[in-house]
C-alpha atoms as a PDB file:
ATOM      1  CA  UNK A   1    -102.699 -25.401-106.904  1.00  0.00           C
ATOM      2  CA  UNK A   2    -102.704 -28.999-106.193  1.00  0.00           C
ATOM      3  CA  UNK A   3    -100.852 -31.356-108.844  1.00  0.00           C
ATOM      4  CA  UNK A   4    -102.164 -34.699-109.518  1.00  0.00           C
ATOM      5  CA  UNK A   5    -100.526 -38.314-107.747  1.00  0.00           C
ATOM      6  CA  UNK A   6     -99.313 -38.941-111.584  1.00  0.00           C
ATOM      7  CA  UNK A   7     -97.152 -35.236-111.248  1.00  0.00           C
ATOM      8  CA  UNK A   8     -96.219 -36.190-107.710  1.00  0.00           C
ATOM      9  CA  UNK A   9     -94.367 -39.910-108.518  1.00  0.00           C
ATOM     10  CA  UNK A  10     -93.211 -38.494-111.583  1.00  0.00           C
ATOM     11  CA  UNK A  11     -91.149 -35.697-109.910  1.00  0.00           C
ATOM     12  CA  UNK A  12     -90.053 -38.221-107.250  1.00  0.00           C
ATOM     13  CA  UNK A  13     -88.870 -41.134-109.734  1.00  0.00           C
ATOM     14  CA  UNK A  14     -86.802 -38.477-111.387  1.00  0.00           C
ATOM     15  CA  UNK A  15     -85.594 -36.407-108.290  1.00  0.00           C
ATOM     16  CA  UNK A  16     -84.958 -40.617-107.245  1.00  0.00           C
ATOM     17  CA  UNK A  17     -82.989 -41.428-110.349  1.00  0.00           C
ATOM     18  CA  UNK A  18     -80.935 -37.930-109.958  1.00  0.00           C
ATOM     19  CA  UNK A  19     -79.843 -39.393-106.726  1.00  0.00           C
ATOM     20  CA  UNK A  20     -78.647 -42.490-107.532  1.00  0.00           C
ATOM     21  CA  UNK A  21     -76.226 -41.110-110.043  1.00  0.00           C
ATOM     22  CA  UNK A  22     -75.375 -43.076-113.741  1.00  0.00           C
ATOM     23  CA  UNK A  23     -76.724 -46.694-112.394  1.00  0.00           C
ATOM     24  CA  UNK A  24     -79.664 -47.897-113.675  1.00  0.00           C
ATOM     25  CA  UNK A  25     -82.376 -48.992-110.814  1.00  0.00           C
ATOM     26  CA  UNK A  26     -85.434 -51.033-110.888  1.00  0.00           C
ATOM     27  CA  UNK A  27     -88.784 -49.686-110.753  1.00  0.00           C
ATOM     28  CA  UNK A  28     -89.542 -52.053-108.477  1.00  0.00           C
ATOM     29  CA  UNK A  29     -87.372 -50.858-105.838  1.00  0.00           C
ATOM     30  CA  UNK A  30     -88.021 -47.349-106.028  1.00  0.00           C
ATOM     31  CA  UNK A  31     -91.590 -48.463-105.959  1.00  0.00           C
ATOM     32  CA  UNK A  32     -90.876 -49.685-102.635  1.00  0.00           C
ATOM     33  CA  UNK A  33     -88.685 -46.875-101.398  1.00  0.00           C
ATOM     34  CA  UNK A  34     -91.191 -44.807-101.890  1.00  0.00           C
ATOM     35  CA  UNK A  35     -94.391 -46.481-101.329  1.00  0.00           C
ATOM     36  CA  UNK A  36     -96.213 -46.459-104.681  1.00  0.00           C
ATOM     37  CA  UNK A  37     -97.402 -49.080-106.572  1.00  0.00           C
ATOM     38  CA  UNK A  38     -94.903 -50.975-109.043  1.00  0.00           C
ATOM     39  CA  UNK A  39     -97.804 -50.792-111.630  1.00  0.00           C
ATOM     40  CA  UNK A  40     -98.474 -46.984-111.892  1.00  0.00           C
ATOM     41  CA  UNK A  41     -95.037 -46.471-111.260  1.00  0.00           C
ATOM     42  CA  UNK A  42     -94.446 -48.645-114.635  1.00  0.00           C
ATOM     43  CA  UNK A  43     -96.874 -45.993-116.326  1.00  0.00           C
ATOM     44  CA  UNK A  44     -95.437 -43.184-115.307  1.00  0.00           C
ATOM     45  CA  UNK A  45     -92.150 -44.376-116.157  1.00  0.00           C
ATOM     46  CA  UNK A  46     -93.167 -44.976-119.385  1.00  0.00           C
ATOM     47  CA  UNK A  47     -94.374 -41.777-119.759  1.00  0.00           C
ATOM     48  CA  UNK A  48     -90.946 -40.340-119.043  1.00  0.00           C
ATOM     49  CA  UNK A  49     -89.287 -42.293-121.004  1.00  0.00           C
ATOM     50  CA  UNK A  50     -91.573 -41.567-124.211  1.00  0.00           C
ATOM     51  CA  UNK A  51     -90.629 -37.983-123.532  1.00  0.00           C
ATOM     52  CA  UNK A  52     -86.769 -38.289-122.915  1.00  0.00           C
ATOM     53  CA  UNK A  53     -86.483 -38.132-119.577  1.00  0.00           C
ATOM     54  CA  UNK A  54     -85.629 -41.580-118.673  1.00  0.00           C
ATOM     55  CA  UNK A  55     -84.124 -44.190-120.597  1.00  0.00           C
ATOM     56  CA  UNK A  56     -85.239 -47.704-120.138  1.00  0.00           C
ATOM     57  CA  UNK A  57     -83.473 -51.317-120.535  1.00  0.00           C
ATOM     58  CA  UNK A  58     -85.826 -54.436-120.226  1.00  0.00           C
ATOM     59  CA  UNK A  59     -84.142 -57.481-119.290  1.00  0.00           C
ATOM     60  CA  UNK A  60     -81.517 -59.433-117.351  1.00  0.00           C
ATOM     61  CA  UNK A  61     -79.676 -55.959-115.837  1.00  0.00           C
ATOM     62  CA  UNK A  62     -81.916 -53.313-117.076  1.00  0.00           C
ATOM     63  CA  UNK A  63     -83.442 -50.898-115.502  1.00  0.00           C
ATOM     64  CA  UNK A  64     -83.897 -47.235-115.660  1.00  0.00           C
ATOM     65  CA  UNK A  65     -82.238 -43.947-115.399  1.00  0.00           C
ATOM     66  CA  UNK A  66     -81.928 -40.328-116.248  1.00  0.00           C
ATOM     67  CA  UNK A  67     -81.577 -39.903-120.118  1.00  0.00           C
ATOM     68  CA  UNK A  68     -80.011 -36.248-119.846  1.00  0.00           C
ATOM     69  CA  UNK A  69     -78.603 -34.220-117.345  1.00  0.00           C
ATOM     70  CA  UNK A  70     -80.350 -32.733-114.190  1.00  0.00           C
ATOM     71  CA  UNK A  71     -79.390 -29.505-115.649  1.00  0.00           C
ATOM     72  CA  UNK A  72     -81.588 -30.405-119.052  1.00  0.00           C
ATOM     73  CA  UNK A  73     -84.447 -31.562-116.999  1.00  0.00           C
ATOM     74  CA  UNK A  74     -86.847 -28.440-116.822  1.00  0.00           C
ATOM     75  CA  UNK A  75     -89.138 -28.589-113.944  1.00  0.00           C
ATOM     76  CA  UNK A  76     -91.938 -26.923-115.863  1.00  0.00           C
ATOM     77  CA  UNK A  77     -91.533 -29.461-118.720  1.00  0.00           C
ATOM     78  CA  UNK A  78     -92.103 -32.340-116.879  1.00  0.00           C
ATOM     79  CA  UNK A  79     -95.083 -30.747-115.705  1.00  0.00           C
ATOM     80  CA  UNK A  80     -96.322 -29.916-118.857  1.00  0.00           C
ATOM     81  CA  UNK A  81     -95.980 -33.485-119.972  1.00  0.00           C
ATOM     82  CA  UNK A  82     -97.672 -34.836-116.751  1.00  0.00           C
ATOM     83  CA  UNK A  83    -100.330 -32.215-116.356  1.00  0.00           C
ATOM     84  CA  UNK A  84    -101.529 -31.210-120.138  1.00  0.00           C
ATOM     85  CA  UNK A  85    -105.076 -30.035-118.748  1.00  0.00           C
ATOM     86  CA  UNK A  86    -104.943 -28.964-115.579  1.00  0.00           C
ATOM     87  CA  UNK A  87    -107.521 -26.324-114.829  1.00  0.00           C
ATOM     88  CA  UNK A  88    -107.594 -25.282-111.086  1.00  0.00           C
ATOM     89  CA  UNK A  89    -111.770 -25.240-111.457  1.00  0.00           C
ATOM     90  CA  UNK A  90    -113.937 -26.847-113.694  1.00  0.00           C
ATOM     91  CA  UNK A  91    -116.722 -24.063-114.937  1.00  0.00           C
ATOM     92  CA  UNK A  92    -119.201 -26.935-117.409  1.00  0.00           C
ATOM     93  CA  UNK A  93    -122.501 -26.504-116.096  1.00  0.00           C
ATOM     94  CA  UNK A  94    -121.836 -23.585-113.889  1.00  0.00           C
ATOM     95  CA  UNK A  95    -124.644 -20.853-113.554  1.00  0.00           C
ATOM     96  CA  UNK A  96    -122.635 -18.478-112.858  1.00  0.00           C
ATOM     97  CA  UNK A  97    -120.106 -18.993-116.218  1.00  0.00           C
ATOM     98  CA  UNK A  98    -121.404 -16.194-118.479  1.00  0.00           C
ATOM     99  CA  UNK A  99    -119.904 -12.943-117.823  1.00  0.00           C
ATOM    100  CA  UNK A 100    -117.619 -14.570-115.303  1.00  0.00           C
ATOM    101  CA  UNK A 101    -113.957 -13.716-114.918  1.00  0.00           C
ATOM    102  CA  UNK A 102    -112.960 -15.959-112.828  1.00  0.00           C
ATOM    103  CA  UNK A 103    -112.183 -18.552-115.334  1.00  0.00           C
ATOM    104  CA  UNK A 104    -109.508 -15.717-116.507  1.00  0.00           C
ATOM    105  CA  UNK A 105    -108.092 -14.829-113.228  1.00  0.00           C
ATOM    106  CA  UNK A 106    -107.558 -18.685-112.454  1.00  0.00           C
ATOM    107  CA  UNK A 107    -105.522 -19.146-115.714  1.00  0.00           C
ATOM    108  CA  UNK A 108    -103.404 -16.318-115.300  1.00  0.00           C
ATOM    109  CA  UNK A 109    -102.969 -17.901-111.730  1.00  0.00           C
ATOM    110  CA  UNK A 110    -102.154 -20.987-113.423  1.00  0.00           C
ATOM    111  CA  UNK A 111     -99.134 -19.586-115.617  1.00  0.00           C
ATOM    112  CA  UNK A 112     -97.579 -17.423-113.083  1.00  0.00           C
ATOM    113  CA  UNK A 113     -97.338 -20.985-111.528  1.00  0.00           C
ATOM    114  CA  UNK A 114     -95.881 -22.606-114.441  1.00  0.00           C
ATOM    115  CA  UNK A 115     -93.328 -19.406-115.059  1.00  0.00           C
ATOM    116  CA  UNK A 116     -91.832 -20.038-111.142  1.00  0.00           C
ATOM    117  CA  UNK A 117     -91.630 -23.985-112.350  1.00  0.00           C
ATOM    118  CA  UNK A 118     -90.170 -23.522-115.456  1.00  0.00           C
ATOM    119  CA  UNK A 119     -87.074 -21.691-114.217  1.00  0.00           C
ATOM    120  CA  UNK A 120     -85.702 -24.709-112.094  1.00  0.00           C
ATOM    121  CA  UNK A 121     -84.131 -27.776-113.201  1.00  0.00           C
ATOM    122  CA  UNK A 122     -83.926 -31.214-111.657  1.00  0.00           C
ATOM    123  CA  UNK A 123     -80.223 -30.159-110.882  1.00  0.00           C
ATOM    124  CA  UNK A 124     -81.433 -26.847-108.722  1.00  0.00           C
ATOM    125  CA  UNK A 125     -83.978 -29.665-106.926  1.00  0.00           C
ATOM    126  CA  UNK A 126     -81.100 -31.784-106.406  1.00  0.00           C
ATOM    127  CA  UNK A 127     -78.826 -29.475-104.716  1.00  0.00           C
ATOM    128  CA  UNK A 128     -81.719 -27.644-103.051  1.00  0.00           C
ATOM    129  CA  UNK A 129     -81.498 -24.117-104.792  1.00  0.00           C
ATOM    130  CA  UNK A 130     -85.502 -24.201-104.153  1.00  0.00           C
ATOM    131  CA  UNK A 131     -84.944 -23.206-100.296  1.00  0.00           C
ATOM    132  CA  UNK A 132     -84.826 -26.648 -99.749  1.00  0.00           C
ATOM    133  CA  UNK A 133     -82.337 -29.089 -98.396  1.00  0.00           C
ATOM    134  CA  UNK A 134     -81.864 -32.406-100.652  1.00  0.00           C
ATOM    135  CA  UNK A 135     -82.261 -35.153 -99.279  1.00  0.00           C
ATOM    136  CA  UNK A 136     -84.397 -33.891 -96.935  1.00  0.00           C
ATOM    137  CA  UNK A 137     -83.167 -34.014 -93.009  1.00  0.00           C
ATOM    138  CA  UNK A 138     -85.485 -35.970 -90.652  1.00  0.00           C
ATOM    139  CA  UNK A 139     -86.303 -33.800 -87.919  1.00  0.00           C
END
């Protein structure tokens, strides 16, 4: 399973915003660390923060930042927020769709995927409890 360019920056703006610790930062700068447009990145953020996950100050020093803990941020979650339909194929106008179980198969693919998700937090991405070294090392 692929997830979208909207799931993508929205796990790296918070897995950003758990590294820079209580601080608020621009979205303009972590749009340019990591190469995404300020614009979508303004969306997305947005998003977030109509969720909880982010809390956002306009103005002269503003900026954003986590709203809870990395430990209250549920990988899963943020997923479901980002990715509310997310089929893995798109049946409408197949031939093939009556009496086929793929359709089934697919979804039960589709929530084993979410159950692995939903038992990390941003804190286990943080301190790399996926198998994973945060940051990542450059080779």
């Amino acid at each position: 399973m692929q997830l979208t360019r909207h799931s993508d920056y929205a796990l790296r703006l918070l897995i950003h915003l758990g590294s820079s610790g209580e601080g608020r930062v621009s979205i303009a700068s972590v749009a340019e660390e990591q190469d995404i447009s300020a614009t979508h990145l303004m969306k997305i953020a947005n998003g977030l923060a109509h969720a909880g996950y982010i809390e956002a100050v306009r103005g002269r020093g503003g900026g954003i930042r986590l709203a809870r803990d990395p430990a209250e941020i549920n990988i899963g979650a943020v997923l479901d927020v980002t990715e509310p339909r997310c089929p893995m194929v798109d049946c409408t106008g197949c031939r093939l769709a009556q009496g086929c179980n793929l359709p089934g198969v697919l979804a039960e693919a589709r929530r084993a995927f979410m159950d692995v998700l939903r038992r990390y937090t941003l804190a286990d991405v943080l301190r790399g409890r996926a198998g994973q070294l945060w940051p990542p090392r450059a080779a």
